[in-house]
C-alpha atoms as a PDB file:
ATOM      1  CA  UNK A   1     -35.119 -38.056  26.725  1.00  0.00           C
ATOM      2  CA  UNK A   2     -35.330 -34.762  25.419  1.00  0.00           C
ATOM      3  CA  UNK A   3     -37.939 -33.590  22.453  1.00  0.00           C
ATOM      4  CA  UNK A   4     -36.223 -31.091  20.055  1.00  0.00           C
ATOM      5  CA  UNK A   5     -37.591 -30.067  16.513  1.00  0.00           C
ATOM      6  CA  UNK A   6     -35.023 -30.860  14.280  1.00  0.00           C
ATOM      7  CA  UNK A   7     -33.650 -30.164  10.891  1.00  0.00           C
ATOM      8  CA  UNK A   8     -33.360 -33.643   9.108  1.00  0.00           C
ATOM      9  CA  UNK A   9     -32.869 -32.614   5.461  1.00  0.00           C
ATOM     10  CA  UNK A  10     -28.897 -33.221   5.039  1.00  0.00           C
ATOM     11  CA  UNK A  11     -29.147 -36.750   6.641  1.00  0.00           C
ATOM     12  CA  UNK A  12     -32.722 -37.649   4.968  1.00  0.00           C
ATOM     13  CA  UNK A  13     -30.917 -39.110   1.609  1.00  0.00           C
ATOM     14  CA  UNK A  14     -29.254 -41.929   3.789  1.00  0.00           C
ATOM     15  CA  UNK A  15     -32.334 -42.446   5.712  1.00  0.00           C
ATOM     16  CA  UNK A  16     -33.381 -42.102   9.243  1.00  0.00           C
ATOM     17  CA  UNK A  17     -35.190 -44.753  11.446  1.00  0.00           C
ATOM     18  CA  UNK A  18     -36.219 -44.515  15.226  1.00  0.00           C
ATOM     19  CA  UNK A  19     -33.447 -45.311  17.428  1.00  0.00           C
ATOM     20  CA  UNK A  20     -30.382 -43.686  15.135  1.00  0.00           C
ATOM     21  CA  UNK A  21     -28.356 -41.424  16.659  1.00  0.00           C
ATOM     22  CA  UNK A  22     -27.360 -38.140  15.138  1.00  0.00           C
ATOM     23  CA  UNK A  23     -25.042 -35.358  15.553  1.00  0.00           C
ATOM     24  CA  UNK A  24     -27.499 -32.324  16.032  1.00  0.00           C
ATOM     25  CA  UNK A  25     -26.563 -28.602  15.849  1.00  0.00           C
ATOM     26  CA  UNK A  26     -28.585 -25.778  16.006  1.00  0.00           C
ATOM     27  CA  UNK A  27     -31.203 -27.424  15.825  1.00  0.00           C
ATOM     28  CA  UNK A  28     -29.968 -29.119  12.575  1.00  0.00           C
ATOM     29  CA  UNK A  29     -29.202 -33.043  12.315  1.00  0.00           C
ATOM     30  CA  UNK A  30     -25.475 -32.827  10.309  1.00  0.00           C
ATOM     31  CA  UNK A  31     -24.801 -36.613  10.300  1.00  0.00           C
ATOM     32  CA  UNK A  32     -25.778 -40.135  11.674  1.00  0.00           C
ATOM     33  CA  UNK A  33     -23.521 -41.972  13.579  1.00  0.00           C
ATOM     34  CA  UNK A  34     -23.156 -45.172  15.412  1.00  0.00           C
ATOM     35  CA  UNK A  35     -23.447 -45.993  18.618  1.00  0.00           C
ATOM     36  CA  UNK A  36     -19.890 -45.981  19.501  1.00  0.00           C
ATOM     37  CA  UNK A  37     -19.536 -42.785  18.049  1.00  0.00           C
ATOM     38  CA  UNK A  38     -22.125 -40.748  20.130  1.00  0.00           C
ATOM     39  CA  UNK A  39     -20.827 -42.577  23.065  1.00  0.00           C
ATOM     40  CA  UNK A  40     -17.441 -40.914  22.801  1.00  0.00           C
ATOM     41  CA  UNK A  41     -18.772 -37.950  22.089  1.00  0.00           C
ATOM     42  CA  UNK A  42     -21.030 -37.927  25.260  1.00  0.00           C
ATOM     43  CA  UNK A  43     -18.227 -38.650  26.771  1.00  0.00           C
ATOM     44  CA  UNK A  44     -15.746 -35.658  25.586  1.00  0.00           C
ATOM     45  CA  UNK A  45     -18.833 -33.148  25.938  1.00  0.00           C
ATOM     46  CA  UNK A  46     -19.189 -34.237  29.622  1.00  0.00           C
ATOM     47  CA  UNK A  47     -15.315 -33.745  30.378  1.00  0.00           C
ATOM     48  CA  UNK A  48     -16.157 -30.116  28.219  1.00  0.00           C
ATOM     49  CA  UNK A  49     -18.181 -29.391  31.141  1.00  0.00           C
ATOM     50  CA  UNK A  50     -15.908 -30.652  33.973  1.00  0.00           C
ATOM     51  CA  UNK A  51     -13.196 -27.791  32.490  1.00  0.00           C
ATOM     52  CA  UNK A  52     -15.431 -25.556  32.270  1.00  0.00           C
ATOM     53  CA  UNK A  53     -17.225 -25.737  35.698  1.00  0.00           C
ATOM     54  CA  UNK A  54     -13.365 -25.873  37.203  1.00  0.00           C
ATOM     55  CA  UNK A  55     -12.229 -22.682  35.335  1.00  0.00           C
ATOM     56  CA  UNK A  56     -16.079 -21.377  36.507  1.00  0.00           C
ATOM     57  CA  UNK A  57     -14.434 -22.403  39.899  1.00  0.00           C
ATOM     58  CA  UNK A  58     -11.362 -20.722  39.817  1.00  0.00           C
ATOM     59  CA  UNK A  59     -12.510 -17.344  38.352  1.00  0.00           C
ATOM     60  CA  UNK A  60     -14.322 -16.890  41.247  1.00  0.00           C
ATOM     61  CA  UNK A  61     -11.620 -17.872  43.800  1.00  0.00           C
ATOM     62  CA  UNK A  62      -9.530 -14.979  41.732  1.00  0.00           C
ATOM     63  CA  UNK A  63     -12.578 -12.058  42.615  1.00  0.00           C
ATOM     64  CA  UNK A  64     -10.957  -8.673  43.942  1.00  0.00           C
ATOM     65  CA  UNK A  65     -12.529  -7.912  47.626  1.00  0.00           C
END
């Protein structure tokens, strides 16, 4: 995996042990959620980047010669 420096303050009150997941941004841990949870959201992020390689794709089918 990836090592990040990371914010934990907001989620600290609940408590944090290795192997939690956690929704991270900026650099700033937000919430913990389960398992289930961070799998769908793997999962919508990685058809995020399907769109957006396809609209990648057809912008540059639509370049002016």
């Amino acid at each position: 995996g990836v090592r990040r420096n990371v914010n934990v303050a907001l989620v600290l009150p609940d408590g944090l042990e290795i192997g939690d997941w956690v929704l991270i941004h900026v650099g700033v841990a937000l919430s913990r959620i389960d398992e289930a949870e961070a799998k769908r959201t793997t999962e919508f992020l990685m058809q995020l980047d399907d769109l957006y390689v396809e609209e990648l794709e057809q912008l540059s089918d639509s370049s002016i010669d």
